[in-house]
C-alpha atoms as a PDB file:
ATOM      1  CA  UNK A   1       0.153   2.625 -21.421  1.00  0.00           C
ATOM      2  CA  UNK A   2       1.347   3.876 -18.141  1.00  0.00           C
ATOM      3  CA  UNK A   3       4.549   6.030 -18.107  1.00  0.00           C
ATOM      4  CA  UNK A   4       6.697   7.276 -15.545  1.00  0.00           C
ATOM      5  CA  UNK A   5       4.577  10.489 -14.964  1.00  0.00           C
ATOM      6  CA  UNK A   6       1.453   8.076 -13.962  1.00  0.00           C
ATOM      7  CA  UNK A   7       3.370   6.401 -11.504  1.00  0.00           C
ATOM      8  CA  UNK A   8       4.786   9.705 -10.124  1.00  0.00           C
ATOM      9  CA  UNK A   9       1.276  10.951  -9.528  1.00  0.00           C
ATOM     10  CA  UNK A  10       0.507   7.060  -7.961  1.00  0.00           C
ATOM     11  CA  UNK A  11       2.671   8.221  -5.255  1.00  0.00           C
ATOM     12  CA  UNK A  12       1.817  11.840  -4.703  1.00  0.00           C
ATOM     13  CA  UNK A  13      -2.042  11.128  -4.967  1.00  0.00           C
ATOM     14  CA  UNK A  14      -1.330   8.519  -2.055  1.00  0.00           C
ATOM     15  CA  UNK A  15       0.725  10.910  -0.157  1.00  0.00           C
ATOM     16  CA  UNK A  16      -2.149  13.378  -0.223  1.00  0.00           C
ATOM     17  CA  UNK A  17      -4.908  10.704   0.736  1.00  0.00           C
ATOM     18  CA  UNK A  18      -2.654   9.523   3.685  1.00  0.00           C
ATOM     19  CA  UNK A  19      -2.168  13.140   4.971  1.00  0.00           C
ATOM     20  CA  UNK A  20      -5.640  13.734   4.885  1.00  0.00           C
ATOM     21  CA  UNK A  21      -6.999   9.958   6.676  1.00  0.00           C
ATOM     22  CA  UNK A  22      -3.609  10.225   9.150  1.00  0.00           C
ATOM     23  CA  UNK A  23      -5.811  10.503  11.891  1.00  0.00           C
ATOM     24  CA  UNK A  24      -8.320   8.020  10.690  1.00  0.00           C
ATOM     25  CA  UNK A  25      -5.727   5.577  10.476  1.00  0.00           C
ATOM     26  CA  UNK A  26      -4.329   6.848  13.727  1.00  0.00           C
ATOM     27  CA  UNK A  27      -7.251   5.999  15.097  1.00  0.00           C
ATOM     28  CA  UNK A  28      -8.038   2.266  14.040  1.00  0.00           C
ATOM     29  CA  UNK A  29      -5.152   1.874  14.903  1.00  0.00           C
ATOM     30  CA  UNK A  30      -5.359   3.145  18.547  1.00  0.00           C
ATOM     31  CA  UNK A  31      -7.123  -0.402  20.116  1.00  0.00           C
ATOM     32  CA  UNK A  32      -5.285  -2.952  18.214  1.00  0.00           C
ATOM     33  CA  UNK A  33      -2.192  -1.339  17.607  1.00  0.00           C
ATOM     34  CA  UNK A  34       0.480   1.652  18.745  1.00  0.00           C
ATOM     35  CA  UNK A  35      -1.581   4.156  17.438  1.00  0.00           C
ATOM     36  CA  UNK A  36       1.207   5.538  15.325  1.00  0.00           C
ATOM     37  CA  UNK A  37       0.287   4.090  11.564  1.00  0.00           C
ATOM     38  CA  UNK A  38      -1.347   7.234  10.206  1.00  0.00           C
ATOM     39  CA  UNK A  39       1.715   9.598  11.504  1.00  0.00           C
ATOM     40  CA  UNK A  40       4.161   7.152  10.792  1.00  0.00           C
ATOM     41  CA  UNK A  41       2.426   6.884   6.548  1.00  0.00           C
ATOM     42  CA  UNK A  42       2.384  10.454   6.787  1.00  0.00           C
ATOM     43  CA  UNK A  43       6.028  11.383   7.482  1.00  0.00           C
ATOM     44  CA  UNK A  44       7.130   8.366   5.096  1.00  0.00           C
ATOM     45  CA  UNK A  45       4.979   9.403   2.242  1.00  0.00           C
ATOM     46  CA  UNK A  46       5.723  13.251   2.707  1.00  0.00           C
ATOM     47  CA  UNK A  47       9.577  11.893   2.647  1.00  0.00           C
ATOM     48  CA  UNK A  48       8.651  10.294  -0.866  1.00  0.00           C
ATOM     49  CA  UNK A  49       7.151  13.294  -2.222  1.00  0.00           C
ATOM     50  CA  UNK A  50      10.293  15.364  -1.675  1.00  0.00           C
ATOM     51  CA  UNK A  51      12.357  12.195  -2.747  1.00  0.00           C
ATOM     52  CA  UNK A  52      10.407  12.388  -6.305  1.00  0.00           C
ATOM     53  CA  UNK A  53      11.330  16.065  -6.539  1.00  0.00           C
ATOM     54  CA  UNK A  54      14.989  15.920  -5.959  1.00  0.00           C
ATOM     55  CA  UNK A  55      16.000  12.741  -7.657  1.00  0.00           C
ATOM     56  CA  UNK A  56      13.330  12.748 -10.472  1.00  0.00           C
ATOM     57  CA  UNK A  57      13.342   9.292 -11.514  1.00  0.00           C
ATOM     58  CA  UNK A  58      13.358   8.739 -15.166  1.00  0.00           C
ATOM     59  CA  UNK A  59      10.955   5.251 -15.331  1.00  0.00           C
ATOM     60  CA  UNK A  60       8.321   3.992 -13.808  1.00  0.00           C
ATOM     61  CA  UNK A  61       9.999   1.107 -12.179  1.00  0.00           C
ATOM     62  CA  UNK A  62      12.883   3.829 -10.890  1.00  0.00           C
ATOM     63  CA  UNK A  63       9.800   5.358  -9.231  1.00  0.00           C
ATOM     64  CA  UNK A  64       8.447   2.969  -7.519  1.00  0.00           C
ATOM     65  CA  UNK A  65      11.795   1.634  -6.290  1.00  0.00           C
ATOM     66  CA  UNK A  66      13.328   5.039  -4.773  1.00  0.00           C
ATOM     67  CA  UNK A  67       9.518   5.394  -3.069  1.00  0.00           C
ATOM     68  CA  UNK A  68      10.510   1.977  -1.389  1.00  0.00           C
ATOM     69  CA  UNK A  69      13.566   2.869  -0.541  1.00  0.00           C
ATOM     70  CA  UNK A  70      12.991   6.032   1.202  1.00  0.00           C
ATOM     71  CA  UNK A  71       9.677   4.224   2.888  1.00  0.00           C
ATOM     72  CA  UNK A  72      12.348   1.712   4.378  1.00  0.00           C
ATOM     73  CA  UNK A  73      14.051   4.506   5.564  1.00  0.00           C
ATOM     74  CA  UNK A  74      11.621   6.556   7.102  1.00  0.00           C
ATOM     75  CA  UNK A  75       9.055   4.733   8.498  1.00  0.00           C
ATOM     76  CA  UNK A  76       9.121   2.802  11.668  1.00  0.00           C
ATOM     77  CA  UNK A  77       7.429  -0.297  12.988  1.00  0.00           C
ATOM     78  CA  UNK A  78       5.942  -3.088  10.563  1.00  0.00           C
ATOM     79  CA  UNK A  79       4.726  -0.731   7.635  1.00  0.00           C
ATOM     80  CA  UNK A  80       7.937   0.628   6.229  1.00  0.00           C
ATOM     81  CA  UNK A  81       9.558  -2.480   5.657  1.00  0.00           C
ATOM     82  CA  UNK A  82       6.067  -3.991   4.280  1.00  0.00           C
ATOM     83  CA  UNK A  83       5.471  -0.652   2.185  1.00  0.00           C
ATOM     84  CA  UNK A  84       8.513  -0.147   1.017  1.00  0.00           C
ATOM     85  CA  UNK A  85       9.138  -3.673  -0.068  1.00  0.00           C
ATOM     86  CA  UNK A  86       5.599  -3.689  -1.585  1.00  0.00           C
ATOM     87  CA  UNK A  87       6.822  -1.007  -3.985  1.00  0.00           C
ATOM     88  CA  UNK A  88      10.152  -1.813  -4.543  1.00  0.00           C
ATOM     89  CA  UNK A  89       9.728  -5.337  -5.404  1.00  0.00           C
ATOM     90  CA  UNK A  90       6.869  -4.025  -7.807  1.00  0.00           C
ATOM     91  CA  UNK A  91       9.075  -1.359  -9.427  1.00  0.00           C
ATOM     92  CA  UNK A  92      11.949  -3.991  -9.770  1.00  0.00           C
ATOM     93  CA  UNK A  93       9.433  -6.555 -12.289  1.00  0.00           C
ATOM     94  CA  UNK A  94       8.638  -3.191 -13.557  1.00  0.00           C
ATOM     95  CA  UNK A  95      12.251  -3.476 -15.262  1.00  0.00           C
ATOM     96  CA  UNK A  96      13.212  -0.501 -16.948  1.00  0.00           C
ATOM     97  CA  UNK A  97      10.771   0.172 -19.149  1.00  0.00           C
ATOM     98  CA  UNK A  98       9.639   3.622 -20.201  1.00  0.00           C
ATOM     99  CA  UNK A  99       6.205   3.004 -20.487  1.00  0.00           C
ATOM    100  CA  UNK A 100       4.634  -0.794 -19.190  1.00  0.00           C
ATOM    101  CA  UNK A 101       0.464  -1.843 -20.101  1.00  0.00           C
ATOM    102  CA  UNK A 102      -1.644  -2.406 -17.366  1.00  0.00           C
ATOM    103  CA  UNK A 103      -0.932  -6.242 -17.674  1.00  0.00           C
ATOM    104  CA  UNK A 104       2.702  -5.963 -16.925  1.00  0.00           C
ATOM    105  CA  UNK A 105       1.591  -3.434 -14.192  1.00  0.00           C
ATOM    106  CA  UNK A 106      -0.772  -6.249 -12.329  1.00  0.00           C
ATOM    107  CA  UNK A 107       1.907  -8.863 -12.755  1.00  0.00           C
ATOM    108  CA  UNK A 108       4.687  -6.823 -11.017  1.00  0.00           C
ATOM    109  CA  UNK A 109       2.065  -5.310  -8.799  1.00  0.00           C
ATOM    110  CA  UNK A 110       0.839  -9.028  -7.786  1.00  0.00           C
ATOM    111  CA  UNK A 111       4.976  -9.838  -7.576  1.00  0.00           C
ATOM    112  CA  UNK A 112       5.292  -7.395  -5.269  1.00  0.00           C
ATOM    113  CA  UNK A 113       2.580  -7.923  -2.947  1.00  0.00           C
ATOM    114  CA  UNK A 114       3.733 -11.866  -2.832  1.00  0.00           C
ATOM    115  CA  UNK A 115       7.001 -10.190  -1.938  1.00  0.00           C
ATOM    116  CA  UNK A 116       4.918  -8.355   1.203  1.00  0.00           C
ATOM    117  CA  UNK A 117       3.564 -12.120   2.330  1.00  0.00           C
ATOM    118  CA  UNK A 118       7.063 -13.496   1.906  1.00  0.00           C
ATOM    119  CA  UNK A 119       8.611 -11.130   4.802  1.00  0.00           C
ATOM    120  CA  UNK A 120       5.287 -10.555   7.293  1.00  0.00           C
ATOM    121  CA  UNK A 121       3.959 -13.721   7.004  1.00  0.00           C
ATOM    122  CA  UNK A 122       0.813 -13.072   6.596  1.00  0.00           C
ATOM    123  CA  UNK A 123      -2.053 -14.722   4.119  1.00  0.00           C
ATOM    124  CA  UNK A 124      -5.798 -13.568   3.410  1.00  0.00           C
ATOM    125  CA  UNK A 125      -8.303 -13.898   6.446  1.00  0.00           C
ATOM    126  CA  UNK A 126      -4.757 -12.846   8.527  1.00  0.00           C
ATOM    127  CA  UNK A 127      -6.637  -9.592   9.426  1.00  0.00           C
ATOM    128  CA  UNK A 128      -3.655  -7.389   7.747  1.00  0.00           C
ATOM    129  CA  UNK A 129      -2.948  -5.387   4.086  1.00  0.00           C
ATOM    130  CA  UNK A 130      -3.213  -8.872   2.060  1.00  0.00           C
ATOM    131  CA  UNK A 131      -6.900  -8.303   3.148  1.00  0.00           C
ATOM    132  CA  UNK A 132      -7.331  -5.066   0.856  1.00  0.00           C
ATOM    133  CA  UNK A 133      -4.429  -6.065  -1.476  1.00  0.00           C
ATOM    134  CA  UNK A 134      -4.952  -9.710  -2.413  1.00  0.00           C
ATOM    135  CA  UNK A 135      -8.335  -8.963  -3.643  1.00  0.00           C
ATOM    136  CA  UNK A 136      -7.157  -5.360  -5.737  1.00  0.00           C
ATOM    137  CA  UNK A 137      -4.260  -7.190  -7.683  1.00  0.00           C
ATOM    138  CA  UNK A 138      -6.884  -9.852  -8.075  1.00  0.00           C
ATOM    139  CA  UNK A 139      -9.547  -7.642  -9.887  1.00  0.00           C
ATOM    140  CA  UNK A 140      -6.690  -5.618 -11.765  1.00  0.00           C
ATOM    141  CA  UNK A 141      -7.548  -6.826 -15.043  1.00  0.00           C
ATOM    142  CA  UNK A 142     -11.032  -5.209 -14.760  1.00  0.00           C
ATOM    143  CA  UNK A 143      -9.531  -1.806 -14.509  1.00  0.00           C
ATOM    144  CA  UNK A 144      -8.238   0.517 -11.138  1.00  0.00           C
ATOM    145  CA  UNK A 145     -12.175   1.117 -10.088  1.00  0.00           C
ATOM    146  CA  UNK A 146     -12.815  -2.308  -9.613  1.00  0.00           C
ATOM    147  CA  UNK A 147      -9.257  -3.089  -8.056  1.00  0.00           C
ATOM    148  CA  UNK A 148     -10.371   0.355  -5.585  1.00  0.00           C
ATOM    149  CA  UNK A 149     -13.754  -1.497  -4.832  1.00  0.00           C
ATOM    150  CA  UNK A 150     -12.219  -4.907  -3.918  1.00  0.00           C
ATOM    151  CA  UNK A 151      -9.553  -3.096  -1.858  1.00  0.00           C
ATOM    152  CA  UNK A 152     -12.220  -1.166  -0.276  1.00  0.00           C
ATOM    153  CA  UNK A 153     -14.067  -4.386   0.413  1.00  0.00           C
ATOM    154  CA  UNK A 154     -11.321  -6.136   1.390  1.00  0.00           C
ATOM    155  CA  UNK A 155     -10.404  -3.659   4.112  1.00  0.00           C
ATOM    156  CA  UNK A 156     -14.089  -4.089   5.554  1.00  0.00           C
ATOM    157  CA  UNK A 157     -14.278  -7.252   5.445  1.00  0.00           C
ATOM    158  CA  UNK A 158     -11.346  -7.725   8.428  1.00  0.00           C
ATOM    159  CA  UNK A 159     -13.797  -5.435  10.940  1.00  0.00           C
ATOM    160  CA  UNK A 160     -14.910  -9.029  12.234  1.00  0.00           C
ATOM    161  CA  UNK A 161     -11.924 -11.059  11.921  1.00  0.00           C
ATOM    162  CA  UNK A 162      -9.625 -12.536  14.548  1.00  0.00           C
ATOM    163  CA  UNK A 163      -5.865 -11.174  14.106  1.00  0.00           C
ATOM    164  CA  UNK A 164      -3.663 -13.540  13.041  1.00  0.00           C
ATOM    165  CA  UNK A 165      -0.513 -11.879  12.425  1.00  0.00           C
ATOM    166  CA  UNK A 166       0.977  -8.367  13.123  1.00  0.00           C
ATOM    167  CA  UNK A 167       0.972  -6.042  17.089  1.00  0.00           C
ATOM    168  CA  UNK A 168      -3.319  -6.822  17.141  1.00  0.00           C
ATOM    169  CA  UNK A 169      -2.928 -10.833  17.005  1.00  0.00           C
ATOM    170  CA  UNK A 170      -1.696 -10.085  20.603  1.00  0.00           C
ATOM    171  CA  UNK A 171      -4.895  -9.142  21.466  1.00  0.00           C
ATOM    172  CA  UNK A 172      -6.805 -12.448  20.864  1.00  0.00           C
ATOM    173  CA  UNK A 173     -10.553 -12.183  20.910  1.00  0.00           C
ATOM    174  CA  UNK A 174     -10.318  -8.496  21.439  1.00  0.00           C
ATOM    175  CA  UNK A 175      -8.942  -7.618  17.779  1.00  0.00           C
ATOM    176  CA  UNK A 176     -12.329  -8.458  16.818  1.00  0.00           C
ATOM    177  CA  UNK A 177     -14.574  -6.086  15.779  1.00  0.00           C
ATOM    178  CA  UNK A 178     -11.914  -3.126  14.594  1.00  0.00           C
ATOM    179  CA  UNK A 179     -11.438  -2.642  10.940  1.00  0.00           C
ATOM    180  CA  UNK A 180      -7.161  -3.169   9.600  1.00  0.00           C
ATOM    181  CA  UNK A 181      -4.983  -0.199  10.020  1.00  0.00           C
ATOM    182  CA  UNK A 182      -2.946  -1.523   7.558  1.00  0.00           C
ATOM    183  CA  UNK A 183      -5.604  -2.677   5.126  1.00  0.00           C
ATOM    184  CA  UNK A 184      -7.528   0.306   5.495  1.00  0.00           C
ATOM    185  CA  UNK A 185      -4.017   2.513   3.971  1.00  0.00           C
ATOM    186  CA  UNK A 186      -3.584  -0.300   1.141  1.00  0.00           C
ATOM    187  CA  UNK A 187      -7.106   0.570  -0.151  1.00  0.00           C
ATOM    188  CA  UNK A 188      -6.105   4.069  -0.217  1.00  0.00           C
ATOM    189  CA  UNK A 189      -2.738   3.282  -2.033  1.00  0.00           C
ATOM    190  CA  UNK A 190      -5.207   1.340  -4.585  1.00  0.00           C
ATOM    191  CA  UNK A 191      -7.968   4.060  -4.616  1.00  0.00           C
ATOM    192  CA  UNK A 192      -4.753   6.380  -5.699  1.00  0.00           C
ATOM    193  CA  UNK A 193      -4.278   4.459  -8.367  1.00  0.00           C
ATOM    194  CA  UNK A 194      -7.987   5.613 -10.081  1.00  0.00           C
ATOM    195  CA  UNK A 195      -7.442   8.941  -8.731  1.00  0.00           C
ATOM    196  CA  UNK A 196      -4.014   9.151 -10.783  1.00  0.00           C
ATOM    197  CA  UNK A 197      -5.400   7.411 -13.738  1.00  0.00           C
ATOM    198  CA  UNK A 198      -8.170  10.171 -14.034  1.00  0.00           C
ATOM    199  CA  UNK A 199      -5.547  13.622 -12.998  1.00  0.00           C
END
């Protein structure tokens, strides 16, 4: 069972992998997009962490919905609203539940990320963070290593892909050959979830 201090360390594990891979992300980022998604993560995940501490949120779906919020409210461009409604729509099929199984977990998870398709758009091969999350909810059921692989994969796997949606679909032909901004920082929001399963 998962319980409300598992999800809690979700979101600070992923705060700590996104302030150490800002610049990475900063960096794919640079050709296809503003060149902004690693600092922009950083301040809205640092502004989650201190959310955590001074509201303390007493579930895990209270967790994940106060993360969302104060993504919304931090982060600019595309990602906050796609983060933040990622997590919020997950935390609300969460319910309010003390303690959900990992089946409950992938449904709400898989609920939320149909949420993040809903408002950007965007489906697999779209060279975006379906890319790395489609394939993680996907592989769930198999445990958070093989939902960290597939996310991993995922991510890769849009490196050769034409952008179809998002700032790098403006660039035609010339968003190929750069690897996701935004799927490479949904494979470390999956990856988190090992790394908090094993803490």
């Amino acid at each position: 069972m998962l319980d409300t201090d598992f999800f809690r360390r979700w979101m600070t594990v992923t705060a700590a992998s996104v302030d150490r891979e800002a610049d990475r992300l900063t960096a794919l980022d640079s050709p296809i997009g503003d060149a902004d998604h690693g600092s922009n993560l950083r301040r809205g995940f640092t502004a989650v962490t201190a959310a955590l501490e001074e509201e303390s949120p007493e579930t895990p779906g209270a967790v994940l919905t106060l993360a969302g919020r104060r993504l919304i409210s931090t982060v600019g461009g595309a990602s906050g609203p796609l983060y933040g409604t990622l997590l919020r729509r997950t935390g609300k099929a969460l319910g309010d539940a003390a303690e959900v199984d990992e089946r409950l977990f992938a449904e709400a998870l898989r609920a939320g990320v149909d949420a993040v398709m809903q408002l950007g758009g965007a489906a697999p091969g779209d060279k975006t963070m379906i890319d790395a999350l489609v394939p993680a909810v996907d592989r769930l059921a198999d445990g958070f290593g093989a939902a960290r692989s597939a996310a991993e994969q995922g991510a890769e796997a849009t490196t050769p892909m034409l952008a179809r949606k998002g700032r790098a679909s403006y660039l035609g032909e010339r968003s190929i050959g750069h690897q996701d901004p935004g799927a490479t920082s949904s494979a470390l929001l999956i990856a988190a979830l090992a790394e908090a399963e094993g803490k």
